[in-house]
Protein backbone atom coordinates (compact mmCIF):
# COMPACT_ATOMS: atom_id res chain seq x y z
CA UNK A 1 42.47 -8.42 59.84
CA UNK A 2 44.41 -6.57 57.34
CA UNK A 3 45.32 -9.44 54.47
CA UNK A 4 47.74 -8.34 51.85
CA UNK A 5 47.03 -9.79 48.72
CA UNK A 6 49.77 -9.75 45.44
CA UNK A 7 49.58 -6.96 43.08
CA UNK A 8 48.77 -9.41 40.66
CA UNK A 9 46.78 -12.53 41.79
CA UNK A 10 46.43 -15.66 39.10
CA UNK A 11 43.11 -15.75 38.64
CA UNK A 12 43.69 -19.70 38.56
CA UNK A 13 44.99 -19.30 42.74
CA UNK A 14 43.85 -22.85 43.02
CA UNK A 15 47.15 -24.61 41.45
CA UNK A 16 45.99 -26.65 38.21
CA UNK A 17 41.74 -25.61 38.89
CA UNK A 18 40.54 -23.34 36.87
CA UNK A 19 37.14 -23.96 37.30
CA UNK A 20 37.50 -24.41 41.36
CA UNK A 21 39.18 -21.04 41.37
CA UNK A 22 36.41 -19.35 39.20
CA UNK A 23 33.90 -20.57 41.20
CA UNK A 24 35.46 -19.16 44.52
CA UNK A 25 35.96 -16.33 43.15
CA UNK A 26 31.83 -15.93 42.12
CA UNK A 27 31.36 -16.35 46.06
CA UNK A 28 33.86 -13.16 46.59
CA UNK A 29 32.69 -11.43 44.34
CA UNK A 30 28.86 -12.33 45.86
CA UNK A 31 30.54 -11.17 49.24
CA UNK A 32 30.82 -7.39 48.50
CA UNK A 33 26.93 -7.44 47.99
CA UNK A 34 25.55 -9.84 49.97
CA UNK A 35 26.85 -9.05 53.08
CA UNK A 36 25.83 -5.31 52.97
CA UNK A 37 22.40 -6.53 52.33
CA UNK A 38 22.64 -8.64 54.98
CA UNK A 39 23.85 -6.03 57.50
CA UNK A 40 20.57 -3.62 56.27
CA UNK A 41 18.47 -7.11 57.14
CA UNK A 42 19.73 -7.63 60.41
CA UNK A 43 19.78 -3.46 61.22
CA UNK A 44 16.14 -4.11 60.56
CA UNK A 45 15.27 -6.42 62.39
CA UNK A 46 16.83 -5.22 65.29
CA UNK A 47 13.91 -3.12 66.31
CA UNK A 48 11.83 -6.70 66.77
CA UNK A 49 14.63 -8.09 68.59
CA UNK A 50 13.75 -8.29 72.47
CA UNK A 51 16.11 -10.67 74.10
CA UNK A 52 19.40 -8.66 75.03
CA UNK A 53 21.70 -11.60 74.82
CA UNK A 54 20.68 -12.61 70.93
CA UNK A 55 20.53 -8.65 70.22
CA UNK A 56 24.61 -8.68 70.69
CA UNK A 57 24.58 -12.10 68.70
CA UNK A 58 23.21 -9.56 66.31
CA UNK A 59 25.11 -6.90 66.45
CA UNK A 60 28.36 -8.96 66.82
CA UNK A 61 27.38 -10.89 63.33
CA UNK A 62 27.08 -7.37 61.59
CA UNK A 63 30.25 -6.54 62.45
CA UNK A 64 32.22 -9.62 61.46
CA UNK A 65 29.60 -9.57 58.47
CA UNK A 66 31.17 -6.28 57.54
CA UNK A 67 34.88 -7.14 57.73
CA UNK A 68 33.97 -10.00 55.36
CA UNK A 69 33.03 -7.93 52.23
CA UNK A 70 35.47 -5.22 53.24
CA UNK A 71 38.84 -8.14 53.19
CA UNK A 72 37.11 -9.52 49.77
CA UNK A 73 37.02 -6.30 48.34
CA UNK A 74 40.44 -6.12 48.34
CA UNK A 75 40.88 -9.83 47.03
CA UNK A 76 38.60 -9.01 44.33
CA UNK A 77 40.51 -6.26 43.44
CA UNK A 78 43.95 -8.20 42.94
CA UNK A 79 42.01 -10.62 40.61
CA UNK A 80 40.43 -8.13 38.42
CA UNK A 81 43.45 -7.01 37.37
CA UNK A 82 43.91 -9.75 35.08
CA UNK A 83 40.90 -8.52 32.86
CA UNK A 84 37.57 -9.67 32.88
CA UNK A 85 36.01 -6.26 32.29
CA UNK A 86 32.69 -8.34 31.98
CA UNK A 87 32.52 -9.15 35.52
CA UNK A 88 31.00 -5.47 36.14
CA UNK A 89 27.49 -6.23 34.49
CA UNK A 90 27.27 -9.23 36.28
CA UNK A 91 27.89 -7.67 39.67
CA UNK A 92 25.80 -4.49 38.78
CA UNK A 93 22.57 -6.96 38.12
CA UNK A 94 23.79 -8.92 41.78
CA UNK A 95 23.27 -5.66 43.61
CA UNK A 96 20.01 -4.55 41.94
CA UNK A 97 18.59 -7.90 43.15
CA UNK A 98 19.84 -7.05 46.83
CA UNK A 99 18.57 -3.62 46.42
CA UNK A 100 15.13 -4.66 45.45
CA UNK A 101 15.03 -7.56 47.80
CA UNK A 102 15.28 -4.54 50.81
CA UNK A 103 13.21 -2.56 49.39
CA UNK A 104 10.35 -4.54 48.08
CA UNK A 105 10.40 -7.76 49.92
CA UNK A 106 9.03 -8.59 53.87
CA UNK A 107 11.57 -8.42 56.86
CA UNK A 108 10.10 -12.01 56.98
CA UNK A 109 11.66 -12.84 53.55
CA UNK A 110 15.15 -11.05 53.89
CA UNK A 111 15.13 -13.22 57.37
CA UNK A 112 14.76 -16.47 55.66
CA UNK A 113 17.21 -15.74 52.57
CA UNK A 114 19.60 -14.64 55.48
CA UNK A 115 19.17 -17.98 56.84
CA UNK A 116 19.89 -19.71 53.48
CA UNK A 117 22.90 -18.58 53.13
CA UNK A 118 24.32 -18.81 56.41
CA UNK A 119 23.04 -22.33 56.54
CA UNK A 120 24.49 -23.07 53.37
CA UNK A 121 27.78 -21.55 54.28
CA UNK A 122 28.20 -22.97 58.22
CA UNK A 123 27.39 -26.67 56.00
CA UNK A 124 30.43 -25.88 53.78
CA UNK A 125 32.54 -24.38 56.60
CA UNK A 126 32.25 -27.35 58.57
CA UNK A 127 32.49 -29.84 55.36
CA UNK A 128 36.07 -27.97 54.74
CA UNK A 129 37.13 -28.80 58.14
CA UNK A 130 36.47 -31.99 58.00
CA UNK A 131 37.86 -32.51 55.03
CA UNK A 132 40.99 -30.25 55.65
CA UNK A 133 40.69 -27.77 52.87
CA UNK A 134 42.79 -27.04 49.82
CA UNK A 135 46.42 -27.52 50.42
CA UNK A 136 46.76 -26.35 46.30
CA UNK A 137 45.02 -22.99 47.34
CA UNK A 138 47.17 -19.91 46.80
CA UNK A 139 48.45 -18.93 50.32
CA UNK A 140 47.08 -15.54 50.54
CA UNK A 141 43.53 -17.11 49.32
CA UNK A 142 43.32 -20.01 51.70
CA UNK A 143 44.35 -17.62 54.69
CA UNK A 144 41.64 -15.15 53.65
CA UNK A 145 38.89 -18.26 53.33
CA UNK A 146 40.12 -20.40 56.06
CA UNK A 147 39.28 -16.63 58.08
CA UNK A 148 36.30 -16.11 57.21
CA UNK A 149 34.99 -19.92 57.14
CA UNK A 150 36.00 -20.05 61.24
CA UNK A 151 33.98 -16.71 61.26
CA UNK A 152 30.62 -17.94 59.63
CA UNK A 153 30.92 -21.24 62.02
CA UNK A 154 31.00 -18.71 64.60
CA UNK A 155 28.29 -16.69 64.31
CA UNK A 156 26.10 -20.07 62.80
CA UNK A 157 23.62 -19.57 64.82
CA UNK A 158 22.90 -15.64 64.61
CA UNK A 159 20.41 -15.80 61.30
CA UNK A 160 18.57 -18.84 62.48
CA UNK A 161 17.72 -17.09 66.03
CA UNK A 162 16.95 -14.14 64.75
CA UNK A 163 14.30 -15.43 62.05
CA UNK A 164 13.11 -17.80 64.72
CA UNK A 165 12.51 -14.80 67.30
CA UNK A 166 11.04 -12.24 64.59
CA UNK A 167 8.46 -15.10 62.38
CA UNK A 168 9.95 -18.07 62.35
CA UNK A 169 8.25 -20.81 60.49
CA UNK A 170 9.99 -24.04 58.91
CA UNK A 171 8.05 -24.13 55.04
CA UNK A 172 8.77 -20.36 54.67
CA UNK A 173 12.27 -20.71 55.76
CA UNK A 174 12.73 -23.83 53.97
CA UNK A 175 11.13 -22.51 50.51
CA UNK A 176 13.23 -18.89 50.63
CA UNK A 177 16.35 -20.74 51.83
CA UNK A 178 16.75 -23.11 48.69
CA UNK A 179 15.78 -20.25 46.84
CA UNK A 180 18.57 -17.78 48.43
CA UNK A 181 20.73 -20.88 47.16
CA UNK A 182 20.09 -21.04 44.31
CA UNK A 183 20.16 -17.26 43.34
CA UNK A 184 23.74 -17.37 45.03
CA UNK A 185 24.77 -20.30 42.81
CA UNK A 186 22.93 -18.69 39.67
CA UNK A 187 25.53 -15.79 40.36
CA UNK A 188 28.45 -18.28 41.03
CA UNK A 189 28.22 -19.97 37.95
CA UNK A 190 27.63 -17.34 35.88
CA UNK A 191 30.91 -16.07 37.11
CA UNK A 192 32.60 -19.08 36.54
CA UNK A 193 31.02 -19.59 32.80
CA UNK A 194 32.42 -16.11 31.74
CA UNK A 195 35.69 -16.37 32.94
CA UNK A 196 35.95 -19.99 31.74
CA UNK A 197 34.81 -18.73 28.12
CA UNK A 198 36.72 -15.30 27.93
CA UNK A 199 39.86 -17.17 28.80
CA UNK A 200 39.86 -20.33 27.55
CA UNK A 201 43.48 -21.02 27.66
CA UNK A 202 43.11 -21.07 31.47
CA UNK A 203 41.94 -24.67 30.91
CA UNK A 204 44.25 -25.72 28.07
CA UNK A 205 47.15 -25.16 30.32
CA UNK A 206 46.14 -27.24 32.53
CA UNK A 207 45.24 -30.16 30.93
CA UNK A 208 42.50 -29.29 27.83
CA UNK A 209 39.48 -31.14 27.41
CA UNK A 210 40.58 -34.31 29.59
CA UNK A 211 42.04 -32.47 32.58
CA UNK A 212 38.33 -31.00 32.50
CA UNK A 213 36.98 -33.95 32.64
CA UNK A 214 39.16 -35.26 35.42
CA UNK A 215 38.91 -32.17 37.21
CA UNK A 216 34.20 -32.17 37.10
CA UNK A 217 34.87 -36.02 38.65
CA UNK A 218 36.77 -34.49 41.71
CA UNK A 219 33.95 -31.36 41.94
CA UNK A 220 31.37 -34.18 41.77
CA UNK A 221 32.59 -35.99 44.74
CA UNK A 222 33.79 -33.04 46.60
CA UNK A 223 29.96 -32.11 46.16
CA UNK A 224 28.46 -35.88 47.61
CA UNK A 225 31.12 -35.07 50.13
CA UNK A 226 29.26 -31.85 50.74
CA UNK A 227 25.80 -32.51 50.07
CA UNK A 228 25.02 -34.88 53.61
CA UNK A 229 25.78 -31.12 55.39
CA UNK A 230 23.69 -29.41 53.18
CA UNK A 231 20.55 -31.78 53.64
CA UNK A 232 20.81 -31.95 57.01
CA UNK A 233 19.49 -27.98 57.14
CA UNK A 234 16.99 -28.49 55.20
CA UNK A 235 15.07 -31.17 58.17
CA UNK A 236 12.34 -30.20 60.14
CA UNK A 237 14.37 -30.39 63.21
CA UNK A 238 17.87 -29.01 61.96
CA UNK A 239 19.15 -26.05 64.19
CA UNK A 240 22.91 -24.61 64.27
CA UNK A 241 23.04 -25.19 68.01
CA UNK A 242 23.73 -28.50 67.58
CA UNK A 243 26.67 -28.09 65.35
CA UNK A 244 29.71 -28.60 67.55
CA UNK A 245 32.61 -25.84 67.59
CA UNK A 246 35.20 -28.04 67.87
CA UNK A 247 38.52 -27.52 69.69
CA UNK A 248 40.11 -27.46 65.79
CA UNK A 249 37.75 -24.81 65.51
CA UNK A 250 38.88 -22.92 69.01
CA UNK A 251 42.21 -23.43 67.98
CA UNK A 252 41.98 -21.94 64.55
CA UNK A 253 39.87 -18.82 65.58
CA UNK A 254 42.32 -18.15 68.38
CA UNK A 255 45.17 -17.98 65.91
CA UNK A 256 43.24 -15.62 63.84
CA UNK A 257 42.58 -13.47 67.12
CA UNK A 258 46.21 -12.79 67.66
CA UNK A 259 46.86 -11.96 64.80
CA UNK A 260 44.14 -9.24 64.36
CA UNK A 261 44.45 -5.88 63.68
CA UNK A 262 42.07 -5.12 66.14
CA UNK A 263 39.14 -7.06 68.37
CA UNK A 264 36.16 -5.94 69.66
C-alpha cells in the first residue's frame, strides 16, 4: 500500500485516549512478530495441503499476512520516536516465544494458535464495522487499521480451513486458541502498562485520575460490545464461512484496491 506516516506520531493518536492508543499500539507492535511466525506456519503446512483451491487461500493469506507487519513496521517506527526505549525487551521476549513456538511446538499447535488469532481478529474486524470505528483516531492510524481490518475479514476463513484440512479437532483448537489470546493480550497490556507508567503525564493531560476512570467505563462497554463476536468462535459449530462480507465490506476493500501500490 505504501502509508506515509508523520515523522513524529503522538503516541496518544487516539485524540484524548491514552490508554486506547497504547493498547493499539501493543497489537502493532505484536504485528512485526506474529505475522512472520505465522507466514513460517502456513509455509509449513503447505506440504499437507492437498486441495488446490484452499492452497491459493494459503498462499494469498501469506502474502497479505506479509504486507501487514511490513506497513506496521513503519508505524511502529514513527511512534518510537517519542522514547520508550523499554519497548525493545518487551518485543525481544515476543519473538523468542514465536521462535520457540516454530521450533519446538507441533504443526498441529502453530495451526490452532493461527486460528486464535485470526478468529479473534475477524470478531474485532467485524465488531468495528458495525460499530463504525474511531472517528478520534489519528488519520494516518485509522487508514492503516481500517486496511488491514478489511484484509483479515478477507482472508477469515484461510486459518480455520487450513487447521481443519491438516488435524482439525474442536477441544484442541478451542484450548490453543484462548491460549494464543491470551499470550497476545499478555503482550498488549504489558505494552500498554509501560508506556502508561513511563509517561504518566500522557494521562494527566487528558483528564488525571477521573478522565481514567471515565475513559475504563467506555473500554468496558466497548468490550460487552465486543465480547458477543468473540464467544461466538469459541461454539462447537462456529466457522468463518458464515460470517457475511458485506457490501460495506466490498465497498471498503475496493477503495483500498485502487489505491494500491500494486495487486496481485
Amino acid at each position: 500500500m505504501g502509508f506515509e506516516f508523520p515523522d513524529e506520531l503522538d503516541p496518544v493518536f487516539v485524540s484524548g485516549e491514552p490508554e486506547e492508543s497504547y493498547g493499539i499500539l501493543g497489537l502493532s507492535l505484536l504485528l512485526p512478530y506474529l505475522e512472520p511466525y505465522l507466514i513460517r506456519t502456513m509455509k509449513v503446512a503447505k506440504k499437507q495441503v492437498t486441495d488446490s483451491e484452499l492452497l491459493d487461500d494459503l498462499m494469498r493469506f501469506s502474502a497479505q499476512e506479509g504486507q501487514h507487519y511490513r506497513e506496521h513496521i513503519k508505524f511502529n517506527a514513527a511512534i518510537r520516536r517519542s522514547g520508550f526505549p523499554g519497548l525493545a525487551a518487551l518485543e525481544a521476549g515476543l519473538e523468542a516465544d514465536y521462535q520457540r513456538f516454530s521450533r519446538t511446538r507441533s504443526l498441529r499447535f502453530n495451526l490452532a494458535y493461527a486460528e486464535g488469532f485470526e478468529a479473534l481478529t475477524t470478531a474485532s474486524a467485524r465488531f468495528a464495522f458495525e460499530a463504525g470505528g474511531i472517528s478520534a483516531m489519528h488519520p494516518a492510524a485509522a487508514d492503516l487499521l481500517a486496511w488491514h481490518a478489511i484484509e483479515e475479514l478477507e482472508h477469515r476463513t484461510v486459518a480455520f480451513d487450513v487447521y481443519e484440512h491438516v488435524c482439525g479437532g474442536y477441544f484442541y483448537r478451542l484450548f490453543i486458541g484462548i491460549f494464543a489470546q491470551w499470550h497476545m493480550l499478555r503482550f498488549i497490556l504489558r505494552v500498554q502498562r509501560y508506556m502508561l507508567e513511563t509517561d504518566p503525564r500522557a494521562v494527566e493531560e487528558h483528564g488525571g485520575a477521573a478522565g481514567r476512570r471515565k475513559r475504563r467505563r467506555m473500554a468496558s462497554r466497548a468490550r460487552r460490545g465486543l465480547l458477543p463476536n468473540v464467544l461466538r468462535t469459541y461454539l462447537p459449530g462456529y466457522t468463518p464461512h458464515d460470517i457475511e462480507f458485506t457490501e460495506k465490506m466490498r465497498m471498503v476493500a475496493q477503495a483500498y484496491t485502487e489505491r494500491a501500490k500494486s495487486t496481485s
